[in-house]
C-alpha atoms as a PDB file:
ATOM      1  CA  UNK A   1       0.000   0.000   0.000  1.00  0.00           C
ATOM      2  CA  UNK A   2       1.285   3.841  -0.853  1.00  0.00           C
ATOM      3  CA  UNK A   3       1.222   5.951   1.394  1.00  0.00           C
ATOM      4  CA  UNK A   4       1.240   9.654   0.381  1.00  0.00           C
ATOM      5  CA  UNK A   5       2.250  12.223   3.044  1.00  0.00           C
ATOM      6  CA  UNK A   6       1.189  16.155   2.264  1.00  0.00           C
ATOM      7  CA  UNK A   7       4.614  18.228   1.122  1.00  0.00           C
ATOM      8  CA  UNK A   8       4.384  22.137   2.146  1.00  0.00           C
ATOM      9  CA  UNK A   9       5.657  25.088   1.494  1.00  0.00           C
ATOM     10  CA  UNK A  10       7.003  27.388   3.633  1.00  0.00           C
ATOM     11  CA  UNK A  11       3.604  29.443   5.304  1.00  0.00           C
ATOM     12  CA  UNK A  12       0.621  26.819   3.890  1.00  0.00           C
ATOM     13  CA  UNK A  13      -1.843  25.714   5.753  1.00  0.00           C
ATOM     14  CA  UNK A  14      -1.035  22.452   7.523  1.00  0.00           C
ATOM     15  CA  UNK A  15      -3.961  19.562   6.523  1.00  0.00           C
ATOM     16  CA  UNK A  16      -6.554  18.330   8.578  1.00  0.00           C
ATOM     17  CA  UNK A  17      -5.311  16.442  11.864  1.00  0.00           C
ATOM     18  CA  UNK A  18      -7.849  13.469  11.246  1.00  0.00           C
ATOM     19  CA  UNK A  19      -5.643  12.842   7.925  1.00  0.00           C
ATOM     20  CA  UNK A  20      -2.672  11.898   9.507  1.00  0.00           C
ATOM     21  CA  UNK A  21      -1.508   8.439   9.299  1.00  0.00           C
ATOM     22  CA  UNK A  22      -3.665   5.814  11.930  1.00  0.00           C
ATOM     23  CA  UNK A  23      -2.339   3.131  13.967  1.00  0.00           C
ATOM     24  CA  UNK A  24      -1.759   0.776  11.604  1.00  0.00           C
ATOM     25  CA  UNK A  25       0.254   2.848   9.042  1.00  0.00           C
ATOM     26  CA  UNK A  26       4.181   3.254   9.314  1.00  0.00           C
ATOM     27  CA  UNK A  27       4.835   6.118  10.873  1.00  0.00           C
ATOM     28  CA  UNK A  28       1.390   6.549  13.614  1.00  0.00           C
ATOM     29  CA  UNK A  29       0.489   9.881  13.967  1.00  0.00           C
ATOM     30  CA  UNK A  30       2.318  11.446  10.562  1.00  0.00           C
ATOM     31  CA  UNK A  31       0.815  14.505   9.417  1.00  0.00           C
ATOM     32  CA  UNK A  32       2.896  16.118   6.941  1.00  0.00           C
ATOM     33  CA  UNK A  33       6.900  17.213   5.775  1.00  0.00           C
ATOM     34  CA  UNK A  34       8.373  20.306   4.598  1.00  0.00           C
ATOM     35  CA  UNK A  35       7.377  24.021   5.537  1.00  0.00           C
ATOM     36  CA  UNK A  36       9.045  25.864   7.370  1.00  0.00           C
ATOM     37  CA  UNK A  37      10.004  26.144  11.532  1.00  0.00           C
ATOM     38  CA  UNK A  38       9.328  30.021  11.679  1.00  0.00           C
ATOM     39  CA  UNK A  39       7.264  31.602  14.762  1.00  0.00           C
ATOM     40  CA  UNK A  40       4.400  31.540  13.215  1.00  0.00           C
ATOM     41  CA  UNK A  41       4.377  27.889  11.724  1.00  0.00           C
ATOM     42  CA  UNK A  42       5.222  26.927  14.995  1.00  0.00           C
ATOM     43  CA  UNK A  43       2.791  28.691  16.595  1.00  0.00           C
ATOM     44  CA  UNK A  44      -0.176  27.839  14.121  1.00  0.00           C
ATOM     45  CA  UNK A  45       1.086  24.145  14.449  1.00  0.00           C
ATOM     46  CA  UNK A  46       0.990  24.465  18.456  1.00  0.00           C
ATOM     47  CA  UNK A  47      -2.256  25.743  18.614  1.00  0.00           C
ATOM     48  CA  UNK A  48      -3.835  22.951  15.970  1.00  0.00           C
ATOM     49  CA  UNK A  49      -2.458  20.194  17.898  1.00  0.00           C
ATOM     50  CA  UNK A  50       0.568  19.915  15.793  1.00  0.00           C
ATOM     51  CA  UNK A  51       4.206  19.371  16.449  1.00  0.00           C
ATOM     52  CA  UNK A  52       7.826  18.935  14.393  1.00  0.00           C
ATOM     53  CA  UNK A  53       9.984  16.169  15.056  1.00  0.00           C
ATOM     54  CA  UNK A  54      12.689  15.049  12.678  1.00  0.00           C
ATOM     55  CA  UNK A  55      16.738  13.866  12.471  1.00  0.00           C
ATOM     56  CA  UNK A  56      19.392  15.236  10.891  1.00  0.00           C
ATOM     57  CA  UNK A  57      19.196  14.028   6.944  1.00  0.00           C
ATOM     58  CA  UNK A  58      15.061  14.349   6.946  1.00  0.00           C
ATOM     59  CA  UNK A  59      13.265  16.758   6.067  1.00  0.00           C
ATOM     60  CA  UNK A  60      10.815  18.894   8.451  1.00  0.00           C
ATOM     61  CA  UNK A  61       8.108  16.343   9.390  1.00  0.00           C
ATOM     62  CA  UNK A  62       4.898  16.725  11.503  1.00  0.00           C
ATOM     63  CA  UNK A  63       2.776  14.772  13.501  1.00  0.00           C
ATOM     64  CA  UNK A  64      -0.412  14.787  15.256  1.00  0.00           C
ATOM     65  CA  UNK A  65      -0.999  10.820  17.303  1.00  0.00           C
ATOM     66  CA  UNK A  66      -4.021  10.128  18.677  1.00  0.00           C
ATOM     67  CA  UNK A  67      -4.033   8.915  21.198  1.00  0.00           C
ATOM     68  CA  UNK A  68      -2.193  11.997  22.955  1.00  0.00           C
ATOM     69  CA  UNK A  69      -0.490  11.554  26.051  1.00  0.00           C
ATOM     70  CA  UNK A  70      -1.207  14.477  27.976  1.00  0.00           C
ATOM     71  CA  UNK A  71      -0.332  14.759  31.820  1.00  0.00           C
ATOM     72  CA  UNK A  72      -3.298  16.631  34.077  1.00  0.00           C
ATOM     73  CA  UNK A  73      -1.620  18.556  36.821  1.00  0.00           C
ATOM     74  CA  UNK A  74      -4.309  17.113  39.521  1.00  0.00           C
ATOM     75  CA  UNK A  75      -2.979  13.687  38.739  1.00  0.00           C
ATOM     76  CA  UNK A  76       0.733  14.338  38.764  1.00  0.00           C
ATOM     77  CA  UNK A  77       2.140  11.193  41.087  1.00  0.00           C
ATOM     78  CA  UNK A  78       4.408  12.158  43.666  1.00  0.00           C
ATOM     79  CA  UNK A  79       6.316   8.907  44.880  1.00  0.00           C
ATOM     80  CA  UNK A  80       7.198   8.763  47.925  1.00  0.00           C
ATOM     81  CA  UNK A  81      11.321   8.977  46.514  1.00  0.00           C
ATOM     82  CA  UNK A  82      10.225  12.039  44.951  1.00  0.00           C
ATOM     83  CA  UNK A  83       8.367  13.714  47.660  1.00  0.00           C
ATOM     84  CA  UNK A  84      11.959  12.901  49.984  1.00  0.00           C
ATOM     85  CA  UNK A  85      14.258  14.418  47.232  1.00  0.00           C
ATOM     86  CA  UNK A  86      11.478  17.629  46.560  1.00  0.00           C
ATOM     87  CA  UNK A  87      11.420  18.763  50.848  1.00  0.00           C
ATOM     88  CA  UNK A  88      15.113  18.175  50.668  1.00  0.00           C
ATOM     89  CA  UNK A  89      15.460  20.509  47.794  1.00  0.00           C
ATOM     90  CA  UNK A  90      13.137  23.152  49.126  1.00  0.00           C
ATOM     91  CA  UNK A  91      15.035  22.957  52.260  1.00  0.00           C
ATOM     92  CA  UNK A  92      18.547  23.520  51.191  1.00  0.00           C
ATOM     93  CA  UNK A  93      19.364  27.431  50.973  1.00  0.00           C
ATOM     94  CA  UNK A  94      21.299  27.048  47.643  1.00  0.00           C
ATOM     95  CA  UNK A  95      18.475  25.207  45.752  1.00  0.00           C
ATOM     96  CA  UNK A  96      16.133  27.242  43.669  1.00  0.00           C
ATOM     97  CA  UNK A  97      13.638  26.930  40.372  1.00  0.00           C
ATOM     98  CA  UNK A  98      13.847  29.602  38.097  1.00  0.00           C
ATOM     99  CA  UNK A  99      12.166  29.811  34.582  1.00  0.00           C
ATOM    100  CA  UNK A 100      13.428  31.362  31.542  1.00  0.00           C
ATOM    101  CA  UNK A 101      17.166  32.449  32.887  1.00  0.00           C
ATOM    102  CA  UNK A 102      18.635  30.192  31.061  1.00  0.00           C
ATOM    103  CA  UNK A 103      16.667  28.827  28.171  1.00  0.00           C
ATOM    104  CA  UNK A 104      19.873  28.362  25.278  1.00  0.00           C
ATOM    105  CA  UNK A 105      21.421  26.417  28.360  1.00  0.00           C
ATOM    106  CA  UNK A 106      18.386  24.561  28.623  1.00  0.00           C
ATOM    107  CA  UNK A 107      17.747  23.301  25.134  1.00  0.00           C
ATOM    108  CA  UNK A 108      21.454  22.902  24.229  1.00  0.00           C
ATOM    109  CA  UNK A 109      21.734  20.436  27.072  1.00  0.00           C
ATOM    110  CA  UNK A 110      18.416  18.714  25.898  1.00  0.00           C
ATOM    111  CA  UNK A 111      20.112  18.438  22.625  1.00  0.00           C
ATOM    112  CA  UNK A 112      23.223  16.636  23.604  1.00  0.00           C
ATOM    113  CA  UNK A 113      22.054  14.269  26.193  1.00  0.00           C
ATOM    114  CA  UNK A 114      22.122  10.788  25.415  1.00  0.00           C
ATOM    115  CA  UNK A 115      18.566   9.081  25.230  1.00  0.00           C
ATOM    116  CA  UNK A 116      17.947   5.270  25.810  1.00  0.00           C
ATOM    117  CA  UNK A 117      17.681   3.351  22.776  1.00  0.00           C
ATOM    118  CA  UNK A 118      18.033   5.950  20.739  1.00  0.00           C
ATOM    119  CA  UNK A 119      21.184   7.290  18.170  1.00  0.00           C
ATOM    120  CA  UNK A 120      21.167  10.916  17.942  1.00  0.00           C
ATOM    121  CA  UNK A 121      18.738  13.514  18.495  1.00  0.00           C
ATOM    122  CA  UNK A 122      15.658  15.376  17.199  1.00  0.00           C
ATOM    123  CA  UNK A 123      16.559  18.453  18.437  1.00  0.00           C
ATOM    124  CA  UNK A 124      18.752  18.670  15.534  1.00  0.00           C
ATOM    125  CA  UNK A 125      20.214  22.188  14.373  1.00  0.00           C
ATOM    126  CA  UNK A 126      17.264  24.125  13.010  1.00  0.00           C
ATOM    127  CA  UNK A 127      15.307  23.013  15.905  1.00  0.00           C
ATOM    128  CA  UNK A 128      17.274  24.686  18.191  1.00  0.00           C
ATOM    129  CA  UNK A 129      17.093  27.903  16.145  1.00  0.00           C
ATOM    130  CA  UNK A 130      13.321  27.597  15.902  1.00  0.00           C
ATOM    131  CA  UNK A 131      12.832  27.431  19.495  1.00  0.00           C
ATOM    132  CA  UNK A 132      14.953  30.114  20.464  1.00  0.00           C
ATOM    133  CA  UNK A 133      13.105  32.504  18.058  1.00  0.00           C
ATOM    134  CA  UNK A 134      10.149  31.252  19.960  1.00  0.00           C
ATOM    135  CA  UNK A 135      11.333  32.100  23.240  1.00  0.00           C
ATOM    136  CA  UNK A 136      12.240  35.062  22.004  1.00  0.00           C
ATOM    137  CA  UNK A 137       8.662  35.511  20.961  1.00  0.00           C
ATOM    138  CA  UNK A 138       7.194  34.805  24.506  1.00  0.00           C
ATOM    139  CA  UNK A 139       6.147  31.569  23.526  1.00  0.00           C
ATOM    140  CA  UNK A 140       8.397  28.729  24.899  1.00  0.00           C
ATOM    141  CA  UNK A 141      10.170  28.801  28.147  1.00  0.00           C
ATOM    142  CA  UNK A 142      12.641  27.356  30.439  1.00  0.00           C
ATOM    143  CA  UNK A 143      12.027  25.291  34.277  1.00  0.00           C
ATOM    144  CA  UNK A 144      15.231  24.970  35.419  1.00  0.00           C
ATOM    145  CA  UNK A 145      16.470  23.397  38.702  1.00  0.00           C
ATOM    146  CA  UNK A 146      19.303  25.180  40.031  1.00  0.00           C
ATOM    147  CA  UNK A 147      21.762  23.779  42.818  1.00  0.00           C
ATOM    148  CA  UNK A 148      24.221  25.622  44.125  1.00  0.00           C
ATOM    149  CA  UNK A 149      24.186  28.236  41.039  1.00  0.00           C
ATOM    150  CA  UNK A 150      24.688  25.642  38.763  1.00  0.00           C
ATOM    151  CA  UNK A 151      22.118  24.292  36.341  1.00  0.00           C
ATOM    152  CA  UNK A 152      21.362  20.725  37.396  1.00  0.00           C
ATOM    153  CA  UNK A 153      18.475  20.037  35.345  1.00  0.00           C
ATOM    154  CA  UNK A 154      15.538  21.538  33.399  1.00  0.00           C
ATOM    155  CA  UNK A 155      12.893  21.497  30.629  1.00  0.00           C
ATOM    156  CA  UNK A 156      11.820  23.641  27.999  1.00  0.00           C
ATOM    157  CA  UNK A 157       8.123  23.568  26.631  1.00  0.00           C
ATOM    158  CA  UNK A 158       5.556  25.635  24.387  1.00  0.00           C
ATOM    159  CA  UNK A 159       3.018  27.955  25.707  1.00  0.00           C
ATOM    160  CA  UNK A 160       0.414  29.380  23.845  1.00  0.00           C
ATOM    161  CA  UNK A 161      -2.571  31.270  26.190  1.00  0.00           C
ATOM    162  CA  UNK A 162      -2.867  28.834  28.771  1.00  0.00           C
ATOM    163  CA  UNK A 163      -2.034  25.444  26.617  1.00  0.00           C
ATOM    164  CA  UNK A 164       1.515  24.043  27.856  1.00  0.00           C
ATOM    165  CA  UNK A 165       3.198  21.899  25.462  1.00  0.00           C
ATOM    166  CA  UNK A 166       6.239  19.489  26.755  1.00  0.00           C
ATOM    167  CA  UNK A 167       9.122  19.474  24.572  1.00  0.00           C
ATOM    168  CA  UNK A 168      11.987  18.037  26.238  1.00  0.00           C
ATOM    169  CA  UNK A 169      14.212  17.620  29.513  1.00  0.00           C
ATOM    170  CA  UNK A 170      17.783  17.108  30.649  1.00  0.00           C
ATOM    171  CA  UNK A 171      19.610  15.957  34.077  1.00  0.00           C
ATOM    172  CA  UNK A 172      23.245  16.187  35.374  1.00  0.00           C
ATOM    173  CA  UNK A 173      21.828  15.557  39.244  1.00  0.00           C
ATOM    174  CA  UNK A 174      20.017  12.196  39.895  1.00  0.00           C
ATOM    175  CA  UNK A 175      16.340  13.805  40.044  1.00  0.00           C
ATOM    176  CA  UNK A 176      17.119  16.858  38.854  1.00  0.00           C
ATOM    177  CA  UNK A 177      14.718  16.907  35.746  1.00  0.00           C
ATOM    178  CA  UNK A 178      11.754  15.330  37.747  1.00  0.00           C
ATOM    179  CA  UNK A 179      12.215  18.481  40.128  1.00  0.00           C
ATOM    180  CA  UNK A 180      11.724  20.613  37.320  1.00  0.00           C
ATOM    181  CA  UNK A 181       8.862  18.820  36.323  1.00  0.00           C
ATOM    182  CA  UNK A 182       6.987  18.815  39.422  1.00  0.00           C
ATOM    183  CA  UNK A 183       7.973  22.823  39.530  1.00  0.00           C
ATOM    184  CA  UNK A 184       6.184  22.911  36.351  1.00  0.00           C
ATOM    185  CA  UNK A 185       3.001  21.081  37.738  1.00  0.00           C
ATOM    186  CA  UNK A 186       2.942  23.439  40.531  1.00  0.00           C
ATOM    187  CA  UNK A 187       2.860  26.504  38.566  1.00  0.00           C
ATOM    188  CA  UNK A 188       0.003  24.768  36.476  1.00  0.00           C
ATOM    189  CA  UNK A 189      -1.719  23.946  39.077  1.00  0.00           C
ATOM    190  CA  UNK A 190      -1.708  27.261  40.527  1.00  0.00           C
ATOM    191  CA  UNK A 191      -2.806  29.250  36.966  1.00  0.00           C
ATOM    192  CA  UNK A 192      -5.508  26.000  36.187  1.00  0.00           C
ATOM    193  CA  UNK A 193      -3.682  24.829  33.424  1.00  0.00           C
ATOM    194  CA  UNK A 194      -5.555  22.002  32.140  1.00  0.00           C
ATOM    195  CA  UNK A 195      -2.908  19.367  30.657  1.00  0.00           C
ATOM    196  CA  UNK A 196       0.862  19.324  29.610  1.00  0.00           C
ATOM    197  CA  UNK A 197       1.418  18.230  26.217  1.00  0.00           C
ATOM    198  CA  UNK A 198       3.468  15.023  26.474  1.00  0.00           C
ATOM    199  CA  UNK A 199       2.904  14.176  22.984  1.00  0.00           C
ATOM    200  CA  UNK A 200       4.198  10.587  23.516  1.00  0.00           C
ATOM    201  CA  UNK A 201       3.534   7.911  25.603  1.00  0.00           C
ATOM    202  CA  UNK A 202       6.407   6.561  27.624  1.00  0.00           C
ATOM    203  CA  UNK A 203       7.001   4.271  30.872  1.00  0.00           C
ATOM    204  CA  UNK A 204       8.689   7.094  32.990  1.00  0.00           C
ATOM    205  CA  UNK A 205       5.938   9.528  31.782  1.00  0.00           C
ATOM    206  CA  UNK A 206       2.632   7.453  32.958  1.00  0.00           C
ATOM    207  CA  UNK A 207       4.800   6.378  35.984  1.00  0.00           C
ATOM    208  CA  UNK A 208       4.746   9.748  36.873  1.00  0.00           C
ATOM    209  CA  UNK A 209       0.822  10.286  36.396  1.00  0.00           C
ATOM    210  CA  UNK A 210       0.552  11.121  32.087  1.00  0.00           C
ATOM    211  CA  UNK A 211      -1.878   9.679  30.590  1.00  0.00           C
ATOM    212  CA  UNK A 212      -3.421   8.747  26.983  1.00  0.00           C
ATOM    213  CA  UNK A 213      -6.950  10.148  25.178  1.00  0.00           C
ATOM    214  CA  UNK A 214      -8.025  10.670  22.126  1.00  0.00           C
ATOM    215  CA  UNK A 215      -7.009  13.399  19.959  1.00  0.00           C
ATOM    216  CA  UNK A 216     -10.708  14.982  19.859  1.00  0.00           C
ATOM    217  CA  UNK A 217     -10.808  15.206  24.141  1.00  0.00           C
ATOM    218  CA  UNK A 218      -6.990  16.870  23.387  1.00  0.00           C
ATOM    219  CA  UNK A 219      -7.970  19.528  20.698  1.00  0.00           C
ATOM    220  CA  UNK A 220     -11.310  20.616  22.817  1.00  0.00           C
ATOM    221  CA  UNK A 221      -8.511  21.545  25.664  1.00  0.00           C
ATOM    222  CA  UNK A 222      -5.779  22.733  23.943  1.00  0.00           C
ATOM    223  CA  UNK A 223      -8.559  25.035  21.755  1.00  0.00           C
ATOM    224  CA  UNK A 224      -9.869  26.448  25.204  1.00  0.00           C
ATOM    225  CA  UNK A 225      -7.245  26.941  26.773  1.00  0.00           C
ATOM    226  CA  UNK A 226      -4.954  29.273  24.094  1.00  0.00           C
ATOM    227  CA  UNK A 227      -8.240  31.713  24.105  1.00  0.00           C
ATOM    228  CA  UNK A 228      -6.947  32.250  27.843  1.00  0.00           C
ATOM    229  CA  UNK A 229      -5.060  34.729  29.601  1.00  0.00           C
ATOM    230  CA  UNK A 230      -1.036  33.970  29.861  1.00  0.00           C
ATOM    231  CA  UNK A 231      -0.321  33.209  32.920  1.00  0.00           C
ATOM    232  CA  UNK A 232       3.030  35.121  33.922  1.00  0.00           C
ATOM    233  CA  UNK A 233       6.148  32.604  33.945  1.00  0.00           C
ATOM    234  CA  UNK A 234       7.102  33.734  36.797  1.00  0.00           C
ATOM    235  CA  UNK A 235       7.942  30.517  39.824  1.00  0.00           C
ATOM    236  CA  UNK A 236       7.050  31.230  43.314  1.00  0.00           C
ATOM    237  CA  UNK A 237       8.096  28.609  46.045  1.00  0.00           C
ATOM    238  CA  UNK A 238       4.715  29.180  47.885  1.00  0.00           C
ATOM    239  CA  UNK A 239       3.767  27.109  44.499  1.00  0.00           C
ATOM    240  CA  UNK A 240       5.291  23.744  45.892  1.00  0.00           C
ATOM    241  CA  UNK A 241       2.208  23.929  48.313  1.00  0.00           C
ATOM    242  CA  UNK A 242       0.027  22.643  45.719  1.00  0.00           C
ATOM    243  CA  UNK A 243       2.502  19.510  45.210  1.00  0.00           C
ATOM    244  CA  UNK A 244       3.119  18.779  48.759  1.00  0.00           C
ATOM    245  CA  UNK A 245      -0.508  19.004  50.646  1.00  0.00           C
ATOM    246  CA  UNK A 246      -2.493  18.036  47.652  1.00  0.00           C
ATOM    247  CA  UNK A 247      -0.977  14.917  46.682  1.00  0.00           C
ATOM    248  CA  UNK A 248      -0.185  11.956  48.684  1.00  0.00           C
ATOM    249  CA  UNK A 249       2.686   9.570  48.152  1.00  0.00           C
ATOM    250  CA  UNK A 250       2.825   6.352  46.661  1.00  0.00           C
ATOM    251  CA  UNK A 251       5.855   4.109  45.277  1.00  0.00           C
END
């Protein structure tokens, strides 16, 4: 069987998400290649439920899976490991979150660590580029767990109104990434965020509370929530309240 996949040019409209390829094509989830990774593809891609992701030697290629796997701040699973390592953090005087002070850091580092099973990386050249011009924009930003004014560990993601799309994270401490990620829950929990973008599914994701639905349940959020206010990405530590008494622990 053939299977034709949409080529753009730089500023068209991207397809229809219901005709990317199903479950039981090659590539699940395959929407389209070529384009362009300006702002505003980006941004139009973001807010359609939409995302790049491609290695060095393809071209641009985009993808829209359904199922989604999305992570809902209210059901963010803080292990009992995690919980231990999170009050030791807030307790030490030279550990701190910040967002956005060190973004380039950030997505450089996500770039060049190495990923199980995997050669290489995605966040290939132009990718980099693309997201700095987006953070440049206001529209994709930095968690970044800081010890000892060093960078330990962070993510960067997409926002777009009050729809928070996970791109990628990196550790040099043991934990140091999962900090950043529960910093990130916080803050959504705290501005009603709905869901994080997780795009796809993986063990350490749903171990941590991220889970699957269908691309229809995914758009109605995402579509709701970039018509909102943007919250300011600004972290305050009276934020880690919503982690530690609204949660309980489990292993």
């Amino acid at each position: 069987m053939t299977h034709k996949l949409p080529w753009l040019q730089p500023g068209q409209a991207f397809p229809a998400v219901q005709t990317a390829w199903a479950q039981s094509d090659p590539a699940p989830g395959l929407l389209a290649a070529g384009g362009a990774l300006d702002v505003d593809t980006l941004t139009r891609a973001y807010a359609a439920g939409i995302f790049p992701w491609f290695s060095d030697g393809q071209p641009i290629l985009w993808w829209s899976p359904d199922p989604r796997m999305v992570l809902t701040p209210a059901h963010f699973r803080l292990h009992k490991s995690l919980r231990k390592t999170l009050t030791a953090f807030c307790a030490a005087p030279g550990c701190e979150i910040r967002f956005d002070s060190a973004f380039d850091q950030v997505i450089q580092a996500c770039s060049s660590s190495p990923r199980p099973s995997q050669n290489g990386t995605w966040i290939v050249a132009p990718m980099v580029d693309a997201y700095q011009a987006l953070h440049a924009a206001g529209c994709a930003h930095s968690v970044e767990t800081w010890v000892n004014g060093e960078l330990a560990g962070g993510l960067y993601c997409v926002a777009i109104g009050a729809a928070v799309f996970g791109e990628s994270m990196f550790t040099r401490v043991p934990d140091a990434s999962k900090i950043a990620l529960a910093a990130l829950v916080a803050f959504c929990r705290h501005h009603e965020v709905p869901q994080i973008d997780c795009q796809q599914n993986t063990r350490h994701l749903a171990s941590l509370g991220a889970q699957e639905i269908s691309r229809v349940q995914f758009l109605t959020t995402v579509h709701r929530a970039i018509g909102c206010e943007v919250p300011p990405w600004k972290f305050d530590p009276v934020y880690w309240n919503l982690i530690f008494n609204r949660q309980g622990s489990s292993d």
